[in-house]
PDB file of N, CA and C in Angstrom:
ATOM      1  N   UNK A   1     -58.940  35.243 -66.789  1.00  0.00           N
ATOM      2  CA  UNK A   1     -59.227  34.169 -65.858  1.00  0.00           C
ATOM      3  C   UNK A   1     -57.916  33.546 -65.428  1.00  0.00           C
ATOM      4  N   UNK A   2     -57.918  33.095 -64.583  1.00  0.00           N
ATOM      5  CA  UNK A   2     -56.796  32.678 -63.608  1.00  0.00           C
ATOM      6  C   UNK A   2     -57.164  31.235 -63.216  1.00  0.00           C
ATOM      7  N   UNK A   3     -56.069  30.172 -63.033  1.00  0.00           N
ATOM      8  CA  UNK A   3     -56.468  29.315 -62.325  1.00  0.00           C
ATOM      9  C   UNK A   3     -57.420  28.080 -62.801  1.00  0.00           C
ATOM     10  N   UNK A   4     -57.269  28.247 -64.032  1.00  0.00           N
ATOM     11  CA  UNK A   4     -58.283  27.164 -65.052  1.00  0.00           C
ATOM     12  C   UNK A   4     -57.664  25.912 -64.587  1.00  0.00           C
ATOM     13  N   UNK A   5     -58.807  25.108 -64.366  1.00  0.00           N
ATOM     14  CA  UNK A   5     -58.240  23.235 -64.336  1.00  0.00           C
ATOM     15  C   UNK A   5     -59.425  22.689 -65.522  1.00  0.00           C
ATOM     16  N   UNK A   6     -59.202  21.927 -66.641  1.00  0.00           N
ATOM     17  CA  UNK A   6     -59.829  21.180 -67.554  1.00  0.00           C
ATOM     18  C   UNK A   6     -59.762  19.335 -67.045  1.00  0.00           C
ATOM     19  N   UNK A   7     -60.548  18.826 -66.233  1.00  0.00           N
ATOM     20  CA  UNK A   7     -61.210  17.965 -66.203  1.00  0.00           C
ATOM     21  C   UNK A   7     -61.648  17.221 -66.857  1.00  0.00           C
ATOM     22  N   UNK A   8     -61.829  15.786 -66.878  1.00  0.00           N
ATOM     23  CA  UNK A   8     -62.714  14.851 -68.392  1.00  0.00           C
ATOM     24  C   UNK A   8     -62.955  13.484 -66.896  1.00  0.00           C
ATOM     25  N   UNK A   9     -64.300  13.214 -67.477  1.00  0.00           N
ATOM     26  CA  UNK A   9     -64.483  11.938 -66.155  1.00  0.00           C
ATOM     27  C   UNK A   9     -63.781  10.835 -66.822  1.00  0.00           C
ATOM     28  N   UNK A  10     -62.991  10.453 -67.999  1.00  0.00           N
ATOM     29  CA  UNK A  10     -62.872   9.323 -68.519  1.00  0.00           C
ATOM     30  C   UNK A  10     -60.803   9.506 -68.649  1.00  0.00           C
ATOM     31  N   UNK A  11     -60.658  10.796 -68.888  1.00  0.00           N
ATOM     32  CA  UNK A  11     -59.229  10.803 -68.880  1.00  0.00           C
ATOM     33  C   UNK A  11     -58.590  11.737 -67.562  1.00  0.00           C
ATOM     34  N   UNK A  12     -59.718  11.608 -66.941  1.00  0.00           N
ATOM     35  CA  UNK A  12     -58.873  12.532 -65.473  1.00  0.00           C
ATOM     36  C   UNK A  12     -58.447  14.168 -65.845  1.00  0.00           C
ATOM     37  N   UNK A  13     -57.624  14.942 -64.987  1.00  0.00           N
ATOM     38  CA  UNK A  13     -57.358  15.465 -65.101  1.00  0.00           C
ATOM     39  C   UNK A  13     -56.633  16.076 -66.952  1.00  0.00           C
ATOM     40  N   UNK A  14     -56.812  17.315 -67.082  1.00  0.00           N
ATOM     41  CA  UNK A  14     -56.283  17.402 -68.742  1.00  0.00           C
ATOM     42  C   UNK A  14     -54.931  18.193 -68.414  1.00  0.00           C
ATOM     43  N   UNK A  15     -55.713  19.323 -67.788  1.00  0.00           N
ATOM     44  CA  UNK A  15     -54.308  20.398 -67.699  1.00  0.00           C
ATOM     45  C   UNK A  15     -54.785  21.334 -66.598  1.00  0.00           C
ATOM     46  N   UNK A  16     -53.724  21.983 -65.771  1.00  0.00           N
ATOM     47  CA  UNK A  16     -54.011  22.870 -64.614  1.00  0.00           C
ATOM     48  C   UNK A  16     -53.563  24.383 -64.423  1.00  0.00           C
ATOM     49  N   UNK A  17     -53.728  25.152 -63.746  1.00  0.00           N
ATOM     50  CA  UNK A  17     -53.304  26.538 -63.701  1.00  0.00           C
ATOM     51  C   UNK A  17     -53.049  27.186 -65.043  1.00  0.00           C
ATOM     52  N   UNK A  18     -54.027  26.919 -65.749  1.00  0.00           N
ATOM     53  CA  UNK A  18     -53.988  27.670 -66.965  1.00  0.00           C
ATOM     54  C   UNK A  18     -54.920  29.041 -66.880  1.00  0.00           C
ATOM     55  N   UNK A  19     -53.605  30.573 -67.727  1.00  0.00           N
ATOM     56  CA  UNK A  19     -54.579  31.430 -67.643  1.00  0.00           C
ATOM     57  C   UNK A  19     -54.941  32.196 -68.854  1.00  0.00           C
ATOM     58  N   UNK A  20     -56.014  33.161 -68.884  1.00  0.00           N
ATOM     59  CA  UNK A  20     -56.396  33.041 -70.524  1.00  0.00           C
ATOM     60  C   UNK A  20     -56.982  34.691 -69.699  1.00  0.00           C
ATOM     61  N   UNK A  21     -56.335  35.311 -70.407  1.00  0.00           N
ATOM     62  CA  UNK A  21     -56.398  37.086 -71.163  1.00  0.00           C
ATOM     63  C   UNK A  21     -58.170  37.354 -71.645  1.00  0.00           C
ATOM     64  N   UNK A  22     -58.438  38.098 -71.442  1.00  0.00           N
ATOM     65  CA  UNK A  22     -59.794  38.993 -72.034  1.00  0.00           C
ATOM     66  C   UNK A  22     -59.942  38.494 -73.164  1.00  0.00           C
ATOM     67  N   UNK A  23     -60.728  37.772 -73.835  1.00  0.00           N
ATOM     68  CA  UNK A  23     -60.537  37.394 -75.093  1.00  0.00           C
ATOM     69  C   UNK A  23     -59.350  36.271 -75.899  1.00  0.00           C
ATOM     70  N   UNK A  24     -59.018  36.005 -75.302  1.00  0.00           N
ATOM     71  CA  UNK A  24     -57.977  35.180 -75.678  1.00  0.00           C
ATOM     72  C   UNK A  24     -58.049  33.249 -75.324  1.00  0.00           C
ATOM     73  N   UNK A  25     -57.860  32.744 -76.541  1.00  0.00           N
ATOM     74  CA  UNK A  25     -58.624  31.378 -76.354  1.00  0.00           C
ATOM     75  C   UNK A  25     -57.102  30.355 -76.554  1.00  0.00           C
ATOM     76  N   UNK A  26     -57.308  29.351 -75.695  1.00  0.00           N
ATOM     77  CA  UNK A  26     -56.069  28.256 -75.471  1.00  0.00           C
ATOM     78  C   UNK A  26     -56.477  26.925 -76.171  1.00  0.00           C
ATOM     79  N   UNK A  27     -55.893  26.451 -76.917  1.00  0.00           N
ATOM     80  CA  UNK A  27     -56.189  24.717 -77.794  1.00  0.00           C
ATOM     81  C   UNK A  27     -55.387  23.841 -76.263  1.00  0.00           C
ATOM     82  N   UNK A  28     -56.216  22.955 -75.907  1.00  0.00           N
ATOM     83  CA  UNK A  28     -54.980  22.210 -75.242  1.00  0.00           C
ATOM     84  C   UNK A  28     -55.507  20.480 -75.779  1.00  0.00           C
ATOM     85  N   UNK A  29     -55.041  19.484 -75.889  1.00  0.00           N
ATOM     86  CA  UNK A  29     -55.090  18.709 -76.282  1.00  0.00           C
ATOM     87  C   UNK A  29     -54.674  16.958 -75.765  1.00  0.00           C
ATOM     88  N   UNK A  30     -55.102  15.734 -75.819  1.00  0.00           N
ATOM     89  CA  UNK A  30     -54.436  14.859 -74.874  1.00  0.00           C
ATOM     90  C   UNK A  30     -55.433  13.618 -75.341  1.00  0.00           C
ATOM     91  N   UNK A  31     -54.157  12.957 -75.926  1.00  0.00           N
ATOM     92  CA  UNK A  31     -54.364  11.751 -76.660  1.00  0.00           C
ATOM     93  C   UNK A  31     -54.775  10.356 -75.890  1.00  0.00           C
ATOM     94  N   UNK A  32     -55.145   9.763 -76.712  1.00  0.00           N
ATOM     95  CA  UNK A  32     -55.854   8.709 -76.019  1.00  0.00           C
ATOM     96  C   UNK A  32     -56.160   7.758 -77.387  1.00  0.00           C
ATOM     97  N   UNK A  33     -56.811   6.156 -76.923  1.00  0.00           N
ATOM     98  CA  UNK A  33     -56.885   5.309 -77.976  1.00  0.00           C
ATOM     99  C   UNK A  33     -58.384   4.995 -77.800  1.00  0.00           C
ATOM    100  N   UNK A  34     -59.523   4.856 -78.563  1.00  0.00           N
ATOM    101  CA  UNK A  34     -60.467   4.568 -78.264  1.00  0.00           C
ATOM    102  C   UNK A  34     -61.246   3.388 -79.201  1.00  0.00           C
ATOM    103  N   UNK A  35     -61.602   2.157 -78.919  1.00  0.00           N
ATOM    104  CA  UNK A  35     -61.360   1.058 -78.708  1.00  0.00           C
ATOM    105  C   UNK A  35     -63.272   0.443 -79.095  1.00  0.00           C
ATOM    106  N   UNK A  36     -63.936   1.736 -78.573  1.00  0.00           N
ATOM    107  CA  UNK A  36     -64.945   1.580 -78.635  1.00  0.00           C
ATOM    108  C   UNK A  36     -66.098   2.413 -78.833  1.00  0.00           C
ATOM    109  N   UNK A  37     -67.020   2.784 -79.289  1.00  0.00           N
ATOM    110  CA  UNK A  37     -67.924   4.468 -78.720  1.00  0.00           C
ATOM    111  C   UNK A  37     -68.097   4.447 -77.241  1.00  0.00           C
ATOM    112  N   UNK A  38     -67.746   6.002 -77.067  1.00  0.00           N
ATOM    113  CA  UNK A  38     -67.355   6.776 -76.113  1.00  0.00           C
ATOM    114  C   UNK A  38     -68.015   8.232 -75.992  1.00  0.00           C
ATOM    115  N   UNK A  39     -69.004   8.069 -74.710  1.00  0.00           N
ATOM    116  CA  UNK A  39     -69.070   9.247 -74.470  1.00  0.00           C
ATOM    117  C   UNK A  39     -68.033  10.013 -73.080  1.00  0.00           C
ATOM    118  N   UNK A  40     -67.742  11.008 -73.349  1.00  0.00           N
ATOM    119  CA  UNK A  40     -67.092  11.812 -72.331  1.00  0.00           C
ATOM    120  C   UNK A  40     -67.356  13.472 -72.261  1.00  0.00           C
ATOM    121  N   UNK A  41     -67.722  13.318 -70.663  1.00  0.00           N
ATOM    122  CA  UNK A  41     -67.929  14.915 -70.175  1.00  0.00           C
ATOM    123  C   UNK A  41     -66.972  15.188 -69.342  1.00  0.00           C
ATOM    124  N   UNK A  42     -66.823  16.991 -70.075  1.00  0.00           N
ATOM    125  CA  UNK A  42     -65.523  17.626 -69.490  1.00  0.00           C
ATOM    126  C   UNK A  42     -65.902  18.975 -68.896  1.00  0.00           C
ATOM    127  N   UNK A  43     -64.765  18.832 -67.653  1.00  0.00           N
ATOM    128  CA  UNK A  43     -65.890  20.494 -67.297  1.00  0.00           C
ATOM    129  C   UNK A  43     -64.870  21.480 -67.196  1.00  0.00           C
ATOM    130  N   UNK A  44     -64.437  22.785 -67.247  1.00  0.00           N
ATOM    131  CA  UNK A  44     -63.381  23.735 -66.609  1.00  0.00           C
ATOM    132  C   UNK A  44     -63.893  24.456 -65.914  1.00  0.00           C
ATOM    133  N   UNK A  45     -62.494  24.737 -65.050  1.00  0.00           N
ATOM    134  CA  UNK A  45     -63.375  26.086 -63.924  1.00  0.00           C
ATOM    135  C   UNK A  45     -62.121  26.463 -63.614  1.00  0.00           C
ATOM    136  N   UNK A  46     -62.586  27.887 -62.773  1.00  0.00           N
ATOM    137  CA  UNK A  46     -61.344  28.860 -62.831  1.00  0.00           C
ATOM    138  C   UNK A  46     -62.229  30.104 -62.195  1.00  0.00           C
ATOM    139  N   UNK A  47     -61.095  31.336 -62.056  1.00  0.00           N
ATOM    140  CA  UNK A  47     -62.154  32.238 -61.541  1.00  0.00           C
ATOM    141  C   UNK A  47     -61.059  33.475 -62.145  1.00  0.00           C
ATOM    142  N   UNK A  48     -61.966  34.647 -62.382  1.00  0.00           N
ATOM    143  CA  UNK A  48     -61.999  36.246 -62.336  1.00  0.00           C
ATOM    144  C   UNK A  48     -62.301  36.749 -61.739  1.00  0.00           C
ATOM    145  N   UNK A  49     -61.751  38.286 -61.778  1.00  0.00           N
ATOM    146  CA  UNK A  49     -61.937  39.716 -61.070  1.00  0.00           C
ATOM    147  C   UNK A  49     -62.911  40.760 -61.320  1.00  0.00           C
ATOM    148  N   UNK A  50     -63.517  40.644 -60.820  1.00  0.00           N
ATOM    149  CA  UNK A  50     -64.413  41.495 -61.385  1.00  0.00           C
ATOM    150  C   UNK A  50     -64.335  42.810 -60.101  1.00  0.00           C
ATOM    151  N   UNK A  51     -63.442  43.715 -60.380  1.00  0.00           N
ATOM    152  CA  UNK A  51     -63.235  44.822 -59.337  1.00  0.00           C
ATOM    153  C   UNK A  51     -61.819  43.955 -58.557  1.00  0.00           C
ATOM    154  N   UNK A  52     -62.648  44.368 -57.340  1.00  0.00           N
ATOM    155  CA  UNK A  52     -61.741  43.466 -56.408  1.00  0.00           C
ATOM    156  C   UNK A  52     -62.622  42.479 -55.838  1.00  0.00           C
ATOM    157  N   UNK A  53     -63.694  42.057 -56.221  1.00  0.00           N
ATOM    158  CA  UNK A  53     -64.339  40.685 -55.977  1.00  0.00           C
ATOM    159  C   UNK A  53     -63.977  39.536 -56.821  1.00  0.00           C
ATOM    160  N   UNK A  54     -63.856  38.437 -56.486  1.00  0.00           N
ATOM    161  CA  UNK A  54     -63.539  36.843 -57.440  1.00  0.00           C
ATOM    162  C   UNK A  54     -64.868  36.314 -57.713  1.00  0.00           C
ATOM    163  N   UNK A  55     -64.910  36.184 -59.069  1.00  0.00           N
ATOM    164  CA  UNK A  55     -66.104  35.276 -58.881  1.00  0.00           C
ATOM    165  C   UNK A  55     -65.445  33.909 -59.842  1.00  0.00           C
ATOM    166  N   UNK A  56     -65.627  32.918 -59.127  1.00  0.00           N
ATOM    167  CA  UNK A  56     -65.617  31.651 -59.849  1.00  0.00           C
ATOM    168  C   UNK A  56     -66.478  30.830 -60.855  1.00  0.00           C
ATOM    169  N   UNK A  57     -65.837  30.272 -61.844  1.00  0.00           N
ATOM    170  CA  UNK A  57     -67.247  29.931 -63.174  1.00  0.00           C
ATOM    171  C   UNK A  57     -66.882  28.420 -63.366  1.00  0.00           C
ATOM    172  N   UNK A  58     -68.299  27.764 -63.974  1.00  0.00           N
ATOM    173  CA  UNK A  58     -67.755  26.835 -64.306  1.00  0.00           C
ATOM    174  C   UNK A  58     -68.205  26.469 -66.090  1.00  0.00           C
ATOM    175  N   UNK A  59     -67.901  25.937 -66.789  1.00  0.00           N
ATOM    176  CA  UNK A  59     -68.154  24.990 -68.099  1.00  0.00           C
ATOM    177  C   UNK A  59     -68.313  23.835 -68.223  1.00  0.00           C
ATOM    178  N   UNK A  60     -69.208  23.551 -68.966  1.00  0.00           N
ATOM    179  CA  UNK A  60     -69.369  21.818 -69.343  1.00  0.00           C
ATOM    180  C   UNK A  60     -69.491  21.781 -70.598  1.00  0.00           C
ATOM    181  N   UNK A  61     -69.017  20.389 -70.929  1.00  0.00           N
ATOM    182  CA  UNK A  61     -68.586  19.907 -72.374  1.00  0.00           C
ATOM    183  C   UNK A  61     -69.058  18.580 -72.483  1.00  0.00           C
ATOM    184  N   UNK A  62     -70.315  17.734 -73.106  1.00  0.00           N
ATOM    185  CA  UNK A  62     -70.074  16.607 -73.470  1.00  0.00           C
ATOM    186  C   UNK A  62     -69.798  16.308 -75.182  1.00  0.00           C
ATOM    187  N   UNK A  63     -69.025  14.946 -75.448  1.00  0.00           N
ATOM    188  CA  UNK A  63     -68.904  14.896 -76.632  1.00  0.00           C
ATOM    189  C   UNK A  63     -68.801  12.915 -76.813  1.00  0.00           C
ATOM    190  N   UNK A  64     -69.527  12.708 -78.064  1.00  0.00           N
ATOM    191  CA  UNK A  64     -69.582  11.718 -78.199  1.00  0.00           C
ATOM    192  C   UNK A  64     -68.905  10.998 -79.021  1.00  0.00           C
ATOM    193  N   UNK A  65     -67.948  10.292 -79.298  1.00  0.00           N
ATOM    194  CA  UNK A  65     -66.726   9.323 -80.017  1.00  0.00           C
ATOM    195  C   UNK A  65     -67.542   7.848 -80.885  1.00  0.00           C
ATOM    196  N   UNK A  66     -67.727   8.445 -82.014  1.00  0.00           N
ATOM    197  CA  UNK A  66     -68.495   6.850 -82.514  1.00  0.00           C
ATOM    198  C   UNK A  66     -67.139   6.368 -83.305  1.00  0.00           C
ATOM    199  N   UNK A  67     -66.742   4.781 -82.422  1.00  0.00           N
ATOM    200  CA  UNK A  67     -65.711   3.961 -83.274  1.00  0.00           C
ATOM    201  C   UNK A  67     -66.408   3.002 -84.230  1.00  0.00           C
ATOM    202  N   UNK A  68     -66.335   3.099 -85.726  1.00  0.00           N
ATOM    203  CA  UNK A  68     -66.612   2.112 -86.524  1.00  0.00           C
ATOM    204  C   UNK A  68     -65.841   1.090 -87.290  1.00  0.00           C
TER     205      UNK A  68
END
């Protein structure tokens, strides 16, 4: 895949033009202080080759932050 952007509605943008091999998985990471419980959804997208056609994909991620 080519062209990955990782998204979060609460921290904006994460990271961009990231590309990831047949099998091959990326940690990326991005700190923040949280103050309160927090939910946040994150989505990536990017696209592959399949031949010589592109097809574009997307992912979603929610995750929930309980501060006690």
């Amino acid at each position: 895949m080519v062209g990955i952007e990782l998204k979060d509605d609460r921290l904006g943008t994460i990271a961009t033009e990231i590309s990831l091999a047949k099998g091959e998985t990326k940690k990326i990471t991005k700190k923040t202080l949280a103050i309160e419980t927090v939910t946040s959804f994150a989505e990536a997208s990017g696209l592959f080759y399949v031949g010589e056609e592109k097809k574009y994909v997307k992912a979603n991620a929610c995750v929930t932050v309980k501060v006690t």
